[in-house]
N, C-alpha and C. Protein backbone atom coordinates (compact mmCIF):
# COMPACT_ATOMS: atom_id res chain seq x y z
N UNK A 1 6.44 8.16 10.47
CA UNK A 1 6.26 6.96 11.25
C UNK A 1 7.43 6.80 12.21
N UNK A 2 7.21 6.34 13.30
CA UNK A 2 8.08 6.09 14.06
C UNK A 2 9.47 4.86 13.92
N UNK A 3 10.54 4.78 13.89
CA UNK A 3 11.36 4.32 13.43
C UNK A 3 11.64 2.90 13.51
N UNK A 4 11.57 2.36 14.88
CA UNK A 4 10.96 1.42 15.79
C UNK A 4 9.58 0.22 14.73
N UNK A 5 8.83 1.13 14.48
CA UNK A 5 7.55 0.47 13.60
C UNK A 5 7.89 -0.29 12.61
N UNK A 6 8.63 1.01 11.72
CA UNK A 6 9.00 0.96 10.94
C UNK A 6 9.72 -0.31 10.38
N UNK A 7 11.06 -0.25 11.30
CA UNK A 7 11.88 -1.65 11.44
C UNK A 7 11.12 -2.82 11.39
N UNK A 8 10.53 -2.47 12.59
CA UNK A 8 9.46 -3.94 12.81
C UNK A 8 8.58 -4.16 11.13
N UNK A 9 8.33 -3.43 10.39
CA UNK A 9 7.73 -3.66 9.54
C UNK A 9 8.33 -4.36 8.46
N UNK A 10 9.49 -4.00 8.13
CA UNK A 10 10.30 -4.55 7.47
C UNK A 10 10.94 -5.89 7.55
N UNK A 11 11.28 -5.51 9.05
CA UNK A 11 11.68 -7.25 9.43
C UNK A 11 10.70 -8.28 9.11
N UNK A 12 9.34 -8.27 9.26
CA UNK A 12 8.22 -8.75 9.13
C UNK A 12 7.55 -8.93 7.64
N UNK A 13 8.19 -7.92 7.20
CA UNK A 13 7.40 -7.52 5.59
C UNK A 13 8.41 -7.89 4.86
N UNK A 14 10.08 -8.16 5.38
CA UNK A 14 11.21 -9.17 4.50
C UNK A 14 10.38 -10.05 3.10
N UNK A 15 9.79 -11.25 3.62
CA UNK A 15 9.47 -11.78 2.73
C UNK A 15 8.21 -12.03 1.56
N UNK A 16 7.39 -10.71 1.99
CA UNK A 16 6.72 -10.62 0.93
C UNK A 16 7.22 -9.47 -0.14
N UNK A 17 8.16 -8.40 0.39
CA UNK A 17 8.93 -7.21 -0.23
C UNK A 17 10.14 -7.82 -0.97
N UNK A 18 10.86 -8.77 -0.83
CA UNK A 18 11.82 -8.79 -1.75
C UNK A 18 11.69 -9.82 -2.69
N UNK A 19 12.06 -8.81 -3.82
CA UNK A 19 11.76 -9.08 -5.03
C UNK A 19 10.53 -8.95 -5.77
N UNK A 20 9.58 -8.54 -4.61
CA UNK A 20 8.49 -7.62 -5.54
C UNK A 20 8.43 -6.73 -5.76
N UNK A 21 7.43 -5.97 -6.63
CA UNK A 21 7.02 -5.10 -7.19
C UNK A 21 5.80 -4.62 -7.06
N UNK A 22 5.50 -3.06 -7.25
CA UNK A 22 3.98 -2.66 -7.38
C UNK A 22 3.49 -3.15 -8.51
N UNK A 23 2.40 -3.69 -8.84
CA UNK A 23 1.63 -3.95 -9.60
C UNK A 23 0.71 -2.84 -9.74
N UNK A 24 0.14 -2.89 -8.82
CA UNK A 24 -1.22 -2.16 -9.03
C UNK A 24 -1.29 -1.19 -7.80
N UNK A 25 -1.99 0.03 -8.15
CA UNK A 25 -2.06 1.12 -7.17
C UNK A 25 -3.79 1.38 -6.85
N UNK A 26 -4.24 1.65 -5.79
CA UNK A 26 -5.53 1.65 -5.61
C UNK A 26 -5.91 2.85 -4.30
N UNK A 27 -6.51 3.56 -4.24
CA UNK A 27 -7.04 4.12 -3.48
C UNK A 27 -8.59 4.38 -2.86
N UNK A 28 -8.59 3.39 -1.93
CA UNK A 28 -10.34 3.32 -1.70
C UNK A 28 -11.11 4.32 -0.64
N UNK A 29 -10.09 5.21 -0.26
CA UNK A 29 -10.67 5.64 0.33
C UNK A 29 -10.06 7.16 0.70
N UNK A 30 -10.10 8.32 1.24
CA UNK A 30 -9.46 9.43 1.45
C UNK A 30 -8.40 8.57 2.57
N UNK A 31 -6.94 9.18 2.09
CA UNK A 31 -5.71 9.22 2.83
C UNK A 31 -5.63 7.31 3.37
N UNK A 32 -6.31 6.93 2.16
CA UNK A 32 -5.97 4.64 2.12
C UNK A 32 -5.96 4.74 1.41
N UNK A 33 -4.29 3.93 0.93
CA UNK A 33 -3.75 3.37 0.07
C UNK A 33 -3.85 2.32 -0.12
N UNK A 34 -4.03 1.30 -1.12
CA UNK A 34 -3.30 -0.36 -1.37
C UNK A 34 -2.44 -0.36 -2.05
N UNK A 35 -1.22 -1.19 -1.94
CA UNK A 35 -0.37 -1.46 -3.32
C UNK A 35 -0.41 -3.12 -3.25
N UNK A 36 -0.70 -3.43 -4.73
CA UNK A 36 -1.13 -4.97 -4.83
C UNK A 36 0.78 -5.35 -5.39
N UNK A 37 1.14 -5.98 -5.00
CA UNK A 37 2.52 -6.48 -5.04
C UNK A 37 2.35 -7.54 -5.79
N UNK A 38 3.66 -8.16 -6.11
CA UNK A 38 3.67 -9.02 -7.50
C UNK A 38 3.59 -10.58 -6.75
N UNK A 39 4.08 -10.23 -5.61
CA UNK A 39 3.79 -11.45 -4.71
C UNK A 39 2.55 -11.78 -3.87
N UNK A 40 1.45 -11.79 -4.73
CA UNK A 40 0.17 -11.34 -4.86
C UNK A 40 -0.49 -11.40 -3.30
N UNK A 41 0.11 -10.31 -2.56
CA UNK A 41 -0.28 -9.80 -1.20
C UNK A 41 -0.44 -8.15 -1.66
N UNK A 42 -1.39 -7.74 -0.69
CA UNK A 42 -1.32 -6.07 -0.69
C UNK A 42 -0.82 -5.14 0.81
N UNK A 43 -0.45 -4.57 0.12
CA UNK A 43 0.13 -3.80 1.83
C UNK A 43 -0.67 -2.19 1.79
N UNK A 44 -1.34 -2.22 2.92
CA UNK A 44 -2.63 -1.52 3.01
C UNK A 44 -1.75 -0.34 3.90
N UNK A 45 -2.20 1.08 3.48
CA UNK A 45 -1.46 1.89 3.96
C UNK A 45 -2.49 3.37 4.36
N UNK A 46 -2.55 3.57 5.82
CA UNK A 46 -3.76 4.82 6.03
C UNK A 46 -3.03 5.84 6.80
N UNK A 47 -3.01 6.97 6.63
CA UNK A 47 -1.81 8.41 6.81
C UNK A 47 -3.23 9.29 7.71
N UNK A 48 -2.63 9.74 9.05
CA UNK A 48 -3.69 11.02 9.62
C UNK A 48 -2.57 11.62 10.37
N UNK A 49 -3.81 12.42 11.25
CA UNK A 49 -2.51 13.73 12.07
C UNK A 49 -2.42 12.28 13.48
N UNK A 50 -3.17 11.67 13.75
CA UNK A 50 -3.05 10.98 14.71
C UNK A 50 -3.22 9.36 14.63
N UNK A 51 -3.72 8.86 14.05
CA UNK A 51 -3.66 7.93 13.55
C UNK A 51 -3.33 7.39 12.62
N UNK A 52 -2.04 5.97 11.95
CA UNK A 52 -1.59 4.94 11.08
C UNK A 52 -2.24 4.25 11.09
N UNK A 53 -1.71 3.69 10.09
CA UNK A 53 -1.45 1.89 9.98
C UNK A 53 -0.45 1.48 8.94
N UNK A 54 -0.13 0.26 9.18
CA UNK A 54 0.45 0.05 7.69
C UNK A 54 0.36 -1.85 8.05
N UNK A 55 -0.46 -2.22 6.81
CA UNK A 55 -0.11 -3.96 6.93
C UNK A 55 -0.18 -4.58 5.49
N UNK A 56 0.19 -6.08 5.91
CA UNK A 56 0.20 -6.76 5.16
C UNK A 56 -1.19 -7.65 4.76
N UNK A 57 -1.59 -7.70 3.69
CA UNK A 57 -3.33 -8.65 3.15
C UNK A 57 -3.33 -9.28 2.52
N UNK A 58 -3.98 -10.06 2.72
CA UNK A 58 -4.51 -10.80 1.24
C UNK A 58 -5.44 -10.50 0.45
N UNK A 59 -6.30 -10.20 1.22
CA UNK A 59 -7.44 -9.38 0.46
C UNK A 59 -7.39 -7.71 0.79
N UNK A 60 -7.85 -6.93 -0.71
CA UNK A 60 -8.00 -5.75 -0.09
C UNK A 60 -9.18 -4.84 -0.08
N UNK A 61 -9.42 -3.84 0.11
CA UNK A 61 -10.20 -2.98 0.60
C UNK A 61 -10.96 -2.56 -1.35
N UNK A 62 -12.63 -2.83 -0.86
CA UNK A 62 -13.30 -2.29 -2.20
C UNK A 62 -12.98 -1.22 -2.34
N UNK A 63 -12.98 -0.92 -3.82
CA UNK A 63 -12.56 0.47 -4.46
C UNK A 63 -13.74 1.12 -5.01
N UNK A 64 -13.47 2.51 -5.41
CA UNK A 64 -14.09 3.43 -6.41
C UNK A 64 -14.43 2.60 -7.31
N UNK A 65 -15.48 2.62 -8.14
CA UNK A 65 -15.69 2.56 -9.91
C UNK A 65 -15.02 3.27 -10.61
N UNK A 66 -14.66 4.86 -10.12
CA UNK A 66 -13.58 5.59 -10.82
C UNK A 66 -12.79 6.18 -10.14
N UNK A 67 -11.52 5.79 -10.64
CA UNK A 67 -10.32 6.15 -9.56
C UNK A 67 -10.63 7.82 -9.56
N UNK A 68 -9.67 8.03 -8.67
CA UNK A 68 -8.97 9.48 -7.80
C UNK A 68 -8.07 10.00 -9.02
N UNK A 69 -7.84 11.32 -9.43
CA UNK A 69 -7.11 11.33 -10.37
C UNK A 69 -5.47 11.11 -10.25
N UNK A 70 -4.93 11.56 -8.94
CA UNK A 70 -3.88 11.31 -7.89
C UNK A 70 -3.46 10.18 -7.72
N UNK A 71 -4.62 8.62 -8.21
CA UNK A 71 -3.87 7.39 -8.03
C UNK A 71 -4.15 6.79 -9.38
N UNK A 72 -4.30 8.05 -10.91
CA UNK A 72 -3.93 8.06 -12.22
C UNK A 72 -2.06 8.05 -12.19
N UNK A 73 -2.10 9.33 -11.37
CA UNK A 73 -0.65 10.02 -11.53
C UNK A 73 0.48 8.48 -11.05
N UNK A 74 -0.09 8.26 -9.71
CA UNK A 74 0.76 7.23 -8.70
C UNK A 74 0.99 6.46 -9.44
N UNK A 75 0.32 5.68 -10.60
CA UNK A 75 0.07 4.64 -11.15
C UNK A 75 1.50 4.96 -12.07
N UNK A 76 0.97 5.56 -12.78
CA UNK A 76 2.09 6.28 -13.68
C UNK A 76 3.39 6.67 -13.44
N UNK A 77 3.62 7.19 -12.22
CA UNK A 77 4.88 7.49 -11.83
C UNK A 77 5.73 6.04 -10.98
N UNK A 78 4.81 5.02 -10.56
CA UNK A 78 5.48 3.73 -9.60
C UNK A 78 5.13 2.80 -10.22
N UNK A 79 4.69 1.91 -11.27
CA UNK A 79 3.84 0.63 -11.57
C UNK A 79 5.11 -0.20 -11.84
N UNK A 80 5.21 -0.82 -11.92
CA UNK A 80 6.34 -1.92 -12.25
C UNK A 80 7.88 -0.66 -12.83
């Protein structure tokens, strides 16, 4: 990501990021992420060769009935 964004994201994302935590990890879709934060917002995250995003929600994106096995692992390796 570009560095610039980045910043801006943070500056912006200050007060729902500090002092939370991942709660919950979700993947609804190939290369979309959610992470449901303890400050019960989600920050929605989509990775390509040419296209981002990254934001802040309240609501998030429907999921699988059965997760990805990859956001078994995520879960496991980041949850609180």
């Amino acid at each position: 990501m570009d560095a610039n964004f980045f910043r801006f994201v943070i500056e912006k994302g200050t007060f729902y990021l500090k002092g939370a935590r991942i709660e919950k990890i979700y993947s609804p879709g190939e290369r979309l992420w959610t992470f449901k934060l303890s400050s019960k917002i989600n920050l929605v995250f989509f990775y390509g060769a040419k296209e981002n995003f990254l934001f802040f929600s309240k609501n998030r994106p429907e999921n699988p009935l059965k997760p990805h096995p990859r956001v078994g692992w995520w879960r496991k390796k980041v949850q609180n």
